[in-house]
Protein backbone atom coordinates (compact mmCIF):
# COMPACT_ATOMS: atom_id res chain seq x y z
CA UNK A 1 -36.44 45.35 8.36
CA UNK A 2 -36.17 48.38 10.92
CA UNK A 3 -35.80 51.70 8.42
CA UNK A 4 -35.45 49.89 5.46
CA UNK A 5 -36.85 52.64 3.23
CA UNK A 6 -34.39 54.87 4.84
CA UNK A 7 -31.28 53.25 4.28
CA UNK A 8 -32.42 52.04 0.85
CA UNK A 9 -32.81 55.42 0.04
CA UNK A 10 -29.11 56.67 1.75
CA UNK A 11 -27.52 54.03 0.08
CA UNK A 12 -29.22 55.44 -3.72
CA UNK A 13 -27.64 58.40 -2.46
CA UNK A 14 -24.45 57.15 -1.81
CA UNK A 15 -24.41 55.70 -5.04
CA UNK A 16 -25.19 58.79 -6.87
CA UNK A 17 -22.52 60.59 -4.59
CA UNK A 18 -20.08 58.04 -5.81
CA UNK A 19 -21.04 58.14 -9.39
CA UNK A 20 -20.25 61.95 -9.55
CA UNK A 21 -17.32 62.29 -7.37
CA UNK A 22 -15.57 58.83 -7.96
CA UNK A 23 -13.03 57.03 -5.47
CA UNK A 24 -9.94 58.30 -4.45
CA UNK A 25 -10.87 61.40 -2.26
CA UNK A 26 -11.34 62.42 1.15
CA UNK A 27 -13.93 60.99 3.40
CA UNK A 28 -15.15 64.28 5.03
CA UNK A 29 -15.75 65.60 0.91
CA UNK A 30 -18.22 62.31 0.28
CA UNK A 31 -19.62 63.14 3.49
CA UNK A 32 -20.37 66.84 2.89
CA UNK A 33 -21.63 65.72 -0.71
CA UNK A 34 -24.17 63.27 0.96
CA UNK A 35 -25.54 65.58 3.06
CA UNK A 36 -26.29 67.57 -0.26
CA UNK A 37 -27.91 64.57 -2.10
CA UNK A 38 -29.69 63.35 1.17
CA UNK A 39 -31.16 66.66 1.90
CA UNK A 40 -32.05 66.87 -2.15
CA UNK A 41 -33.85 63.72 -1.30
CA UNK A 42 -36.04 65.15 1.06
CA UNK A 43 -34.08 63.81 4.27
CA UNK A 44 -33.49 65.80 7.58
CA UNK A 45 -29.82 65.46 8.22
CA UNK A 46 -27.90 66.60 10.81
CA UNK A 47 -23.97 66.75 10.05
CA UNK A 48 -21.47 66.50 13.48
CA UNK A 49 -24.63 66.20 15.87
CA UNK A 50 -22.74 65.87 19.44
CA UNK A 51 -24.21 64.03 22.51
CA UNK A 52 -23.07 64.23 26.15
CA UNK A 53 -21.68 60.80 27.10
CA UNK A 54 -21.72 60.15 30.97
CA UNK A 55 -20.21 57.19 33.11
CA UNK A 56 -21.49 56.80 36.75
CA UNK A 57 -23.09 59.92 36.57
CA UNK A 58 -20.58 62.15 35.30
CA UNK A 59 -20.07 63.63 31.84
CA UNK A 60 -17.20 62.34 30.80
CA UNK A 61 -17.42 63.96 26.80
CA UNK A 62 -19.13 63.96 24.12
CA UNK A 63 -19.97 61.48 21.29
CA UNK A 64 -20.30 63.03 17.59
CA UNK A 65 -21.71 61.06 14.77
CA UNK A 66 -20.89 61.70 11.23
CA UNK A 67 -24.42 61.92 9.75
CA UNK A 68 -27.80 61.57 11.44
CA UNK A 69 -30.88 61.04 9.11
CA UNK A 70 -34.34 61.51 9.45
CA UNK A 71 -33.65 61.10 13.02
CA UNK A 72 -33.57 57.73 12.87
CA UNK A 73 -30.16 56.20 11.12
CA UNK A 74 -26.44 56.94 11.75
CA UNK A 75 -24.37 57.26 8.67
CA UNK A 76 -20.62 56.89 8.82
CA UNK A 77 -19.04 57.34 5.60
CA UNK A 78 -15.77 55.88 4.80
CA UNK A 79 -12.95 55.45 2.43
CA UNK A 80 -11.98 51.38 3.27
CA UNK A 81 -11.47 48.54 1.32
CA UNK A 82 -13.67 46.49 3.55
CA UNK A 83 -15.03 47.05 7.34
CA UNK A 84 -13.84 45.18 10.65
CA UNK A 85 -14.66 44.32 13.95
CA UNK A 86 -13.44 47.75 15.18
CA UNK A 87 -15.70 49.46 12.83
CA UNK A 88 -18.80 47.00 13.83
CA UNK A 89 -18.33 48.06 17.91
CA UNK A 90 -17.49 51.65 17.11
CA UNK A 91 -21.50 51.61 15.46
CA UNK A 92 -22.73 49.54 18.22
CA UNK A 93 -21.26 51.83 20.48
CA UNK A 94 -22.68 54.65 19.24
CA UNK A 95 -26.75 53.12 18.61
CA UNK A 96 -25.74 52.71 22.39
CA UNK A 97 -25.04 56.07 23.47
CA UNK A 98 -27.85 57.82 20.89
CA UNK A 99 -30.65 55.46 21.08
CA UNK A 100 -30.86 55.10 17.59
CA UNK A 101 -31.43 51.48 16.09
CA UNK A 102 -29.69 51.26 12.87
CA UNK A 103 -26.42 53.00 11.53
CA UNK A 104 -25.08 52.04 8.23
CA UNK A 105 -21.47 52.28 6.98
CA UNK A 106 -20.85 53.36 3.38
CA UNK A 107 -17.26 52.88 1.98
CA UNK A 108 -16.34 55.09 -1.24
CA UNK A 109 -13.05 53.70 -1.49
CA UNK A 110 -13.75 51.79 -4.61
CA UNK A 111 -15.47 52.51 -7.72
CA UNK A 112 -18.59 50.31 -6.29
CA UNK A 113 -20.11 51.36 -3.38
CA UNK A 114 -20.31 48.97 -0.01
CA UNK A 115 -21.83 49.12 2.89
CA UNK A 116 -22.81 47.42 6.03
CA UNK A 117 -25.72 48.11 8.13
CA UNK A 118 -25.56 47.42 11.60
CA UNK A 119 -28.47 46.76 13.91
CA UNK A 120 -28.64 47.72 17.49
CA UNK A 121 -31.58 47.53 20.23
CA UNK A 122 -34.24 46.54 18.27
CA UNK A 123 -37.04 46.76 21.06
CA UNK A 124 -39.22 48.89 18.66
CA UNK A 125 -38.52 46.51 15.47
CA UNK A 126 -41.82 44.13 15.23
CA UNK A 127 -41.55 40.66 16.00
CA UNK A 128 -43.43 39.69 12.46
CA UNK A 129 -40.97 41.67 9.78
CA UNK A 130 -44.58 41.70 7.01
CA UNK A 131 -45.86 44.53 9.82
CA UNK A 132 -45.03 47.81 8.70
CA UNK A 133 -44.01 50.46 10.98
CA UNK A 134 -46.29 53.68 10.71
């Protein structure tokens, strides 16, 4: 699985984020807390990272991610009782526009943590999942 370690280990975060904080608050305060444990983890993160989003040529805005790890995962964090369709595209739509592969959604709404992990291009995944990627 593409960046399994990585999202193994951002979901142990989220967890412990979870744990400490418990349900019931703000999104952007589990987000700012995950950043904390992530980085305490030894992750790169970069919080709010913005890229230019063109159509036909022209910029047209800008696309801003919640959480980018290790430069390779998007992170959304959430406070929902379950994810939909919308929140499916809105990651596809994003491993679109950034290149990434994988993004994962974690949902603190409830006392146990879910989370979804969404898989875009996977050109650079190997075909045979028992080869590691270096």
């Amino acid at each position: 699985m593409l960046h399994e370690e990585i999202t193994k280990s951002i979901i142990g975060a989220s967890i412990e984020v979870l744990n400490a904080l418990r349900p019931g608050l703000d999104e952007k305060l589990y987000e700012n807390a995950l950043v904390i444990e992530l980085r305490n983890r030894g992750h790169v993160v970069d919080q709010q990272r913005e890229f230019p989003v063109h159509y036909r040529g022209q910029y047209i805005g800008k696309l801003v991610p919640d959480l980018l790890v290790d430069g390779k995962v998007i992170v959304d964090p959430k406070v929902v009782a379950a994810f939909n369709d919308t929140h499916v595209a809105q990651m596809l739509g994003y491993l679109t526009i950034t290149g990434f592969s994988v993004a994962l959604l974690v949902s603190f709404k409830d006392s146990h943590l879910r989370w979804k992990r969404v898989v875009g291009n996977q050109k650079s995944e190997p075909e045979d999942p028992s080869v590691s990627l270096v």
